[in-house]
Protein backbone atom coordinates (compact mmCIF):
# COMPACT_ATOMS: atom_id res chain seq x y z
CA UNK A 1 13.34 116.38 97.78
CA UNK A 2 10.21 116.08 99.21
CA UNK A 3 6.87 116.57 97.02
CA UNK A 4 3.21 115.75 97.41
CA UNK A 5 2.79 113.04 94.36
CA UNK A 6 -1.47 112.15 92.85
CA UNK A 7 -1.12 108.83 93.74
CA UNK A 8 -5.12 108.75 92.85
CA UNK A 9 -8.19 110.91 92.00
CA UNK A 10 -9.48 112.09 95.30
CA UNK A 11 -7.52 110.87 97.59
CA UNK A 12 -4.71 112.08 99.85
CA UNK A 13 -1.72 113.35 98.16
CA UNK A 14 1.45 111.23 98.84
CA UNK A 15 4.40 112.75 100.51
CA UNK A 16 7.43 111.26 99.13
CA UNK A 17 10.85 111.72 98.43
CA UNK A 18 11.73 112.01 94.60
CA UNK A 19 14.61 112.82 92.70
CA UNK A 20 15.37 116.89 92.36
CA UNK A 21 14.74 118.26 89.03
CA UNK A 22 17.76 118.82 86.50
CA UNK A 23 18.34 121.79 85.48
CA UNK A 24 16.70 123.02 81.47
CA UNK A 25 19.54 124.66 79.59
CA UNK A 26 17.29 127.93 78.54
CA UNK A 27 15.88 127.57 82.57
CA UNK A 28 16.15 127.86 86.53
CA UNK A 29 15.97 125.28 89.02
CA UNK A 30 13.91 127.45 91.74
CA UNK A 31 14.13 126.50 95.76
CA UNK A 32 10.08 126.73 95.85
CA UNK A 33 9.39 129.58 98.59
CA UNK A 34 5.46 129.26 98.49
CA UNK A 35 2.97 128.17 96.19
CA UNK A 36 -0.65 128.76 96.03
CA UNK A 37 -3.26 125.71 96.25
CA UNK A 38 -5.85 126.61 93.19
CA UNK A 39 -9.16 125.54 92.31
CA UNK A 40 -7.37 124.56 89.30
CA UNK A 41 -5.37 122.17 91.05
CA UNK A 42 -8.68 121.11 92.57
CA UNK A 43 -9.78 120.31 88.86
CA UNK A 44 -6.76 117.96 88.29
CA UNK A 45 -7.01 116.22 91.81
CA UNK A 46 -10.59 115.26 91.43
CA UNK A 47 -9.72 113.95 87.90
CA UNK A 48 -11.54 116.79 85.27
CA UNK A 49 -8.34 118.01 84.34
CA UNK A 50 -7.69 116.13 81.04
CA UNK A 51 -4.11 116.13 81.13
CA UNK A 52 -3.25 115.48 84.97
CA UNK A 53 -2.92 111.34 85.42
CA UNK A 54 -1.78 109.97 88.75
CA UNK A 55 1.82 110.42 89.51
CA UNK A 56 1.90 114.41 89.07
CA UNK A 57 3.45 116.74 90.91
CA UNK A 58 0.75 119.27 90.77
CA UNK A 59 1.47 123.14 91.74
CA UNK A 60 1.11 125.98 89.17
CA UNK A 61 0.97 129.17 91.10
CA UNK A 62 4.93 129.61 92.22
CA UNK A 63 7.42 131.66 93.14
CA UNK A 64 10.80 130.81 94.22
CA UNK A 65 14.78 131.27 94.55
CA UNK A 66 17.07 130.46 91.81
CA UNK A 67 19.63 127.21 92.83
CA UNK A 68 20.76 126.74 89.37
CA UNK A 69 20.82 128.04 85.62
CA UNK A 70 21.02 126.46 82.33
CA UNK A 71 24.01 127.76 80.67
CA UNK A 72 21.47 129.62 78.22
CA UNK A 73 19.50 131.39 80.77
CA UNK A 74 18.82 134.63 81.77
CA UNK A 75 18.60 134.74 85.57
CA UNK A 76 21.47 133.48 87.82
CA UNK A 77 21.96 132.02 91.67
CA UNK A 78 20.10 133.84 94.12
CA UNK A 79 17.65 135.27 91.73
CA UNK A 80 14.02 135.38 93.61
CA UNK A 81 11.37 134.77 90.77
CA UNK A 82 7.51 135.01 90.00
CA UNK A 83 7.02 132.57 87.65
CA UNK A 84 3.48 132.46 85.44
CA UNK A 85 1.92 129.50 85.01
CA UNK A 86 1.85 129.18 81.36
CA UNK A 87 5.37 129.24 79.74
CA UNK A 88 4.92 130.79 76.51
CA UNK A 89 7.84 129.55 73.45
CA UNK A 90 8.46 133.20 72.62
CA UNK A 91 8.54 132.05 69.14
CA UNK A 92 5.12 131.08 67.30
CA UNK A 93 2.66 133.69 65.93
CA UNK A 94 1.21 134.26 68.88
CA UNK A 95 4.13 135.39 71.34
CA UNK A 96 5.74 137.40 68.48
CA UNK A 97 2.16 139.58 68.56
CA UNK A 98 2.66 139.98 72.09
CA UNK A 99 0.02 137.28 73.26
CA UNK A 100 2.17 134.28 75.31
CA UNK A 101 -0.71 133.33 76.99
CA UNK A 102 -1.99 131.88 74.13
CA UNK A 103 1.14 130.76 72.66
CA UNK A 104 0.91 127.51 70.06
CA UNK A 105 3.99 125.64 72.20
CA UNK A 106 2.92 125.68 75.93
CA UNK A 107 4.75 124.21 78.57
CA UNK A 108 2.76 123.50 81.58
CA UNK A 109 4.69 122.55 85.22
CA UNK A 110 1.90 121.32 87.55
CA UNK A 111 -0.18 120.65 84.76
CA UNK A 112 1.92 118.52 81.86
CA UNK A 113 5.21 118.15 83.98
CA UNK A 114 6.42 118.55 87.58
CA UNK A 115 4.96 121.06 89.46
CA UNK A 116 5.59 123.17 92.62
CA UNK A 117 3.72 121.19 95.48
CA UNK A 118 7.73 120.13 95.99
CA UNK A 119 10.83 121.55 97.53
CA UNK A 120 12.11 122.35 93.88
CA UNK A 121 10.79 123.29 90.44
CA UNK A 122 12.49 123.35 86.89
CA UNK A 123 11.20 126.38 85.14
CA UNK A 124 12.50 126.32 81.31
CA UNK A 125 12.10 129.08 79.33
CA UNK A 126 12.90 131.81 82.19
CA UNK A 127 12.04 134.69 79.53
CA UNK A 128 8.74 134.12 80.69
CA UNK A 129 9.82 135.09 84.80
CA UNK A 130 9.51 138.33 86.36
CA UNK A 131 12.19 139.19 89.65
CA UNK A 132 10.30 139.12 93.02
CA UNK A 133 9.77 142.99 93.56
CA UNK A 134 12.13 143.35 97.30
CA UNK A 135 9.02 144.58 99.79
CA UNK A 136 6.94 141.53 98.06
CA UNK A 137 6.52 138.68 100.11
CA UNK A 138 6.94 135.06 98.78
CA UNK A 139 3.27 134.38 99.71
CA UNK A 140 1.80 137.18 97.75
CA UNK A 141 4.08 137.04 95.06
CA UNK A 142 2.73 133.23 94.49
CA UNK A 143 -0.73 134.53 93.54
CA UNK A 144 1.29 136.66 90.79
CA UNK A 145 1.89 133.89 88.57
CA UNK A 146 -2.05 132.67 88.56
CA UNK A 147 -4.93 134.43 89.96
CA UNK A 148 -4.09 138.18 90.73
CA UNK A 149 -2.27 137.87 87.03
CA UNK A 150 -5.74 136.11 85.39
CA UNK A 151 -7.86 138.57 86.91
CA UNK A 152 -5.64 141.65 85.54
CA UNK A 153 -6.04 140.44 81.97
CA UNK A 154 -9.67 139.56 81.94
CA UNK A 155 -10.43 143.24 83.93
CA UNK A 156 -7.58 145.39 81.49
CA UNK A 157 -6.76 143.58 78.34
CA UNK A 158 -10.19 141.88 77.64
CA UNK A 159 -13.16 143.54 79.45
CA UNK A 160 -11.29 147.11 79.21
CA UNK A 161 -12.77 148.28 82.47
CA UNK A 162 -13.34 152.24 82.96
CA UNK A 163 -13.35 153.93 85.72
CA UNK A 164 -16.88 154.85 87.23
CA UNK A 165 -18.27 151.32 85.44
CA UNK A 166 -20.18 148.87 87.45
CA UNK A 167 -18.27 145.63 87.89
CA UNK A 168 -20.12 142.65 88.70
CA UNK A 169 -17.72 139.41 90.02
CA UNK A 170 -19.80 136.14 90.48
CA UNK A 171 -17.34 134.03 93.19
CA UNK A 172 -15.03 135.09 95.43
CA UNK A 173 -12.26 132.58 95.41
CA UNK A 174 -8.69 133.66 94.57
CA UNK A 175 -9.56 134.93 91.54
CA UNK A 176 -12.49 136.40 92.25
CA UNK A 177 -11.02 138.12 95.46
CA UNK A 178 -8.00 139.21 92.83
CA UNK A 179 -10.68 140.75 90.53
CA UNK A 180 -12.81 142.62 92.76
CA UNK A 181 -9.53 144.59 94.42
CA UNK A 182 -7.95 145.11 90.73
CA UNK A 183 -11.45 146.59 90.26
CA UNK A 184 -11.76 148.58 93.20
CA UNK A 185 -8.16 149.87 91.98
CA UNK A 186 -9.18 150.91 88.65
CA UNK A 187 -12.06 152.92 89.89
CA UNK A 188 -15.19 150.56 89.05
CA UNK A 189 -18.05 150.26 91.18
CA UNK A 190 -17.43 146.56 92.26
CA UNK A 191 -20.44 144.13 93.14
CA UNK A 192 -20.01 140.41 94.32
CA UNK A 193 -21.91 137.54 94.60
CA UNK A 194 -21.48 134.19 96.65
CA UNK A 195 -23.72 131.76 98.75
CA UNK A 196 -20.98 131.88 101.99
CA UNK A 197 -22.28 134.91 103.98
CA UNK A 198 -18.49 134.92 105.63
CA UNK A 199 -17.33 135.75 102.05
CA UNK A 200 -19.63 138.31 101.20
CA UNK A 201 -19.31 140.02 104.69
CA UNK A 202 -15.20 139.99 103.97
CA UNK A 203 -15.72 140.95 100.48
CA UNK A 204 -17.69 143.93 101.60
CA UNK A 205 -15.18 144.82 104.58
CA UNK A 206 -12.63 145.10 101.67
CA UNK A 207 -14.75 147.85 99.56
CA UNK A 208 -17.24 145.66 97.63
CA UNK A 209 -19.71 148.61 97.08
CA UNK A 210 -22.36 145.58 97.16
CA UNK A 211 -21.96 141.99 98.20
CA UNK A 212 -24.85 140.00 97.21
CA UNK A 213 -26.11 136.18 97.97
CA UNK A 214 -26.64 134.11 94.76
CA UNK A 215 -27.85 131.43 97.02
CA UNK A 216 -31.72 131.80 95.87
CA UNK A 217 -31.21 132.25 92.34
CA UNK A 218 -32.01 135.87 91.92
CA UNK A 219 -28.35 137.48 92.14
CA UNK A 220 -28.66 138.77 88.28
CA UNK A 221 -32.13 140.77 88.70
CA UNK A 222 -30.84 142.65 92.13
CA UNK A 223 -27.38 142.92 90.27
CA UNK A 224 -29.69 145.03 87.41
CA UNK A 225 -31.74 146.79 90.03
CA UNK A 226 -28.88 148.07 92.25
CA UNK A 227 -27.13 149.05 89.03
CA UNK A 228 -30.09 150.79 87.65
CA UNK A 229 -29.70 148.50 84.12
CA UNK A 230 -26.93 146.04 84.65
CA UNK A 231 -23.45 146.20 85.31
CA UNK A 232 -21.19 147.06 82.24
CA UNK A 233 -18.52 143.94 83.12
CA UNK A 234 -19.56 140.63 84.62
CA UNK A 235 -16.87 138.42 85.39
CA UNK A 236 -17.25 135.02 86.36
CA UNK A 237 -14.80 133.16 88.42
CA UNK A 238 -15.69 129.86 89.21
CA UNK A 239 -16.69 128.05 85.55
CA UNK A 240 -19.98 126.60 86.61
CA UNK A 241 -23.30 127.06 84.52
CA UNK A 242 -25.16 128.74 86.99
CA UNK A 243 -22.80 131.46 87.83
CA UNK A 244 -21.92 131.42 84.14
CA UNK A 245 -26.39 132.10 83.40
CA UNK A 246 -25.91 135.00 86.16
CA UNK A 247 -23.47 136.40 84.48
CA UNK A 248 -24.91 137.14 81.53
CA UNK A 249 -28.26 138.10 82.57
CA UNK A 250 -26.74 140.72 85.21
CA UNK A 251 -25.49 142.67 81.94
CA UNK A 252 -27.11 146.12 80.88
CA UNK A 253 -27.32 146.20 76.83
CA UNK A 254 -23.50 146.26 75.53
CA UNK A 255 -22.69 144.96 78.47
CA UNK A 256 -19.10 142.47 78.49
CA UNK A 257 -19.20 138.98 80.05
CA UNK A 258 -15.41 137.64 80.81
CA UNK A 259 -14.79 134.16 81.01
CA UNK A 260 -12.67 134.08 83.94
CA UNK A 261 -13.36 130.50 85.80
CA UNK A 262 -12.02 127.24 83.75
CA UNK A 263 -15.26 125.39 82.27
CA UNK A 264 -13.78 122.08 82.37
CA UNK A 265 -14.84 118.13 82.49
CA UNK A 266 -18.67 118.03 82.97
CA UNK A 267 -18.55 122.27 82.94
CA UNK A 268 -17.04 121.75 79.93
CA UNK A 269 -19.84 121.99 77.58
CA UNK A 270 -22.82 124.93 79.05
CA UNK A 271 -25.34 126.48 77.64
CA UNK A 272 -25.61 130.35 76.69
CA UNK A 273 -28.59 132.50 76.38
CA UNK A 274 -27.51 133.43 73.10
CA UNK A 275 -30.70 135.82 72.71
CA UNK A 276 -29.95 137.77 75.20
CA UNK A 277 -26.43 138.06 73.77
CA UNK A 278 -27.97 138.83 70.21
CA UNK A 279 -30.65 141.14 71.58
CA UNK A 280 -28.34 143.27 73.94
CA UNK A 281 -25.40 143.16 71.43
CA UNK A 282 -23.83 141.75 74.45
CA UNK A 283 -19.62 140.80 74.36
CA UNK A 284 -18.26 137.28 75.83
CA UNK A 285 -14.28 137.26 76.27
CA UNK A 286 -12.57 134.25 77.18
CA UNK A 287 -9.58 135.23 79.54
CA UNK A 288 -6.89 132.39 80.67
CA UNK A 289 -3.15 133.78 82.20
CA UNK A 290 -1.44 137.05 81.13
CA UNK A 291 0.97 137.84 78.59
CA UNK A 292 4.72 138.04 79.97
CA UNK A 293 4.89 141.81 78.76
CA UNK A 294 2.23 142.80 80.97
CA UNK A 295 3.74 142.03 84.41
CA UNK A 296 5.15 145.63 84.67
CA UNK A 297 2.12 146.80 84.87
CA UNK A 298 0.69 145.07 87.47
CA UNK A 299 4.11 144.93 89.36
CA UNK A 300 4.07 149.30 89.29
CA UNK A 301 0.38 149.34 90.48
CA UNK A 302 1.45 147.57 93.73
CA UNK A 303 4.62 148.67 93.82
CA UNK A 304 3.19 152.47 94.17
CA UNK A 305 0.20 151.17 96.77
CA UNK A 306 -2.51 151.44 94.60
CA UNK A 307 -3.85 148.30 95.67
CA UNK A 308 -3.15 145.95 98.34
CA UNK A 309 -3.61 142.46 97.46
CA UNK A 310 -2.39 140.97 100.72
CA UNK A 311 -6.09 140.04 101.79
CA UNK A 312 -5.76 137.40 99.17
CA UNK A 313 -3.82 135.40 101.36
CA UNK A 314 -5.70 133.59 104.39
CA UNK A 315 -3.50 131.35 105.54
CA UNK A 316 -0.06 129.60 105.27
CA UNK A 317 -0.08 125.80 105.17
CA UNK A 318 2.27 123.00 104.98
CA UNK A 319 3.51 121.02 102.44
CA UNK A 320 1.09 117.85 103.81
CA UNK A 321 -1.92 119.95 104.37
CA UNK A 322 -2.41 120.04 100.91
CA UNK A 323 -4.98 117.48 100.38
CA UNK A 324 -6.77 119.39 102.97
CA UNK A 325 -6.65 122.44 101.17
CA UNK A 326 -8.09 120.90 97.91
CA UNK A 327 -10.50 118.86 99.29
CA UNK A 328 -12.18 122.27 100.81
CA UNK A 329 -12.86 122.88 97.00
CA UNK A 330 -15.48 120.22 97.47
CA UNK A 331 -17.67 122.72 98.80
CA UNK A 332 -18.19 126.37 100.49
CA UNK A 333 -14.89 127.13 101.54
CA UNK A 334 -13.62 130.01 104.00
CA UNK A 335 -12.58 133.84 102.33
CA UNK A 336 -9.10 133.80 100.77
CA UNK A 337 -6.56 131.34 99.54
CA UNK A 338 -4.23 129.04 100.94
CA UNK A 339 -0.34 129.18 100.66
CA UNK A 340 2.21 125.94 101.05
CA UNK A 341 5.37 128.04 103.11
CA UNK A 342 6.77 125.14 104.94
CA UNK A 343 7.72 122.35 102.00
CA UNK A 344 9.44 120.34 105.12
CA UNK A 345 6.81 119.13 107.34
């Protein structure tokens, strides 16, 4: 099959042909049918991702059609799955209180084995898969196994948005894109922030009540002004210190900062006004994934057309245009994310 292989830390992704994947007994072998290029692949390909060493397959954000089935699994042949990108045991503590996305045994395919930039995926523990709703297209349904799935947890399970609550998102990538119609959905007041003007002109064209430029520094203040004291959930979306710093400071007192963006190699380590978090009896949340059991939820609110997350989608690439598509993460890039359709060419 073929797959685009790290062969080094920024540099082109190699197309080659490699072995298909056998089949896990309690898993699927899924005919990829898109797959979403992620700022967290980004992370891996410029080498900050810890655990992603040349050779990787990389590719977390999947969806596909099931080719074959471990003898133990629960999906068959022509299954078409949405796949999350953190495969919970369904054992440990953790899953058996109903939160797999922080399960003890993770496994981890585009992170810690083969991923989905390829023709074909092994997905083991396929209690963790949700079936590809019929209307759904493949290139939507991608997003549902990273970013539109992230940003539901952080905005529902962590932050507990309300309706009429101001909703600040600093970034809008995938996830931040994700957040700000999951927002608008749920009946917040939804204010962005990036330094792209195209962005925050699409960002507004899609109901961003305010779309502000971070650019000069002073997105937090006109976040508190506009909001007449700050907004009651900040979430930021691209794990940098400066957006991180805005975050916090756009918050009125009880305010709930969500840790939405992975702080990883040199963003690893940041520092936090913890002042303002003691004065303003502020909350921080860490939010990474979704538990399994929450996917009906999310599948029902687009399902009955209570949001349209199809604007997440800006273009469909091929399978070699991914180096392209990460190496855009190296600065400003256009509205919207990227989706690998065409896993021949």
């Amino acid at each position: 099959m073929r797959a685009a292989v790290l062969s080094g830390y920024n540099e082109p992704l190699s197309i080659e042909n490699v072995p298909e994947p056998a089949c896990p007994e309690d898993g699927v072998v899924l005919k990829v049918l898109a797959c979403g290029v992620c700022r967290s692949d980004w992370h891996g390909w410029t080498g900050e991702h810890p655990r992603i060493k040349p050779g990787q397959i990389g590719g977390h954000e999947y969806c596909g059609e099931v080719v074959a089935a471990g003898p133990v699994a629960q999906y068959a042949t022509g299954d078409r799955l949405i796949a999350p990108f953190i495969l919970a045991c369904g054992a440990c503590a953790n899953c058996r209180a109903g939160e797999s996305n922080t399960c003890l045994d993770q496994r981890l395919p585009g992170f810690t084995e083969p991923g989905a930039f390829a023709e074909f995926v092994a997905v083991p523990r396929d209690h963790n898969l949700a079936r590809l709703p019929e209307d759904m297209m493949p290139t939507l349904a991608a997003a549902l196994g990273c970013r539109v799935t992230t940003a539901w947890h952080a905005l529902t399970d962590r932050a507990a948005l309300q309706p009429g609550e101001w909703l600040a998102i600093h970034g809008t990538g995938g996830i931040g894109l994700s957040a700000m119609l999951l927002g608008i959905a749920l009946g917040a007041r939804v204010i962005v922030t990036d330094v792209v003007e195209e962005k925050l002109t699409h960002a507004k064209a899609l109901g961003a009540e305010h779309a502000i430029d971070a650019s000069d520094g002073g997105s937090a203040k006109r976040i508190r002004e506009v909001t007449g004291g700050g907004a009651h959930v900040s979430v930021e979306a691209l794990g940098f210190p400066v957006t991180q710093s805005a975050s916090l400071a756009c918050l009125r007192p009880l305010g709930r900062h969500v840790q939405v963006g992975m702080p990883i190699g040199h963003h690893a380590v940041q520092e936090v006004d913890l002042n303002a978090v003691y004065m303003q009896n502020l909350a921080i949340f860490g939010s990474r994934g979704m538990p399994v059991h929450r996917y009906p939820s999310l599948l029902s609110l687009i399902e009955a057309g209570r949001v349209d997350l199809s604007p997440i989608v800006a273009r469909e690439v091929k399978l070699s245009d991914t180096s392209a598509e990460l190496a855009a993460f190296n600065g400003p890039n256009q509205p919207g994310i990227a989706v690998i359709t065409d896993f021949t060419a």
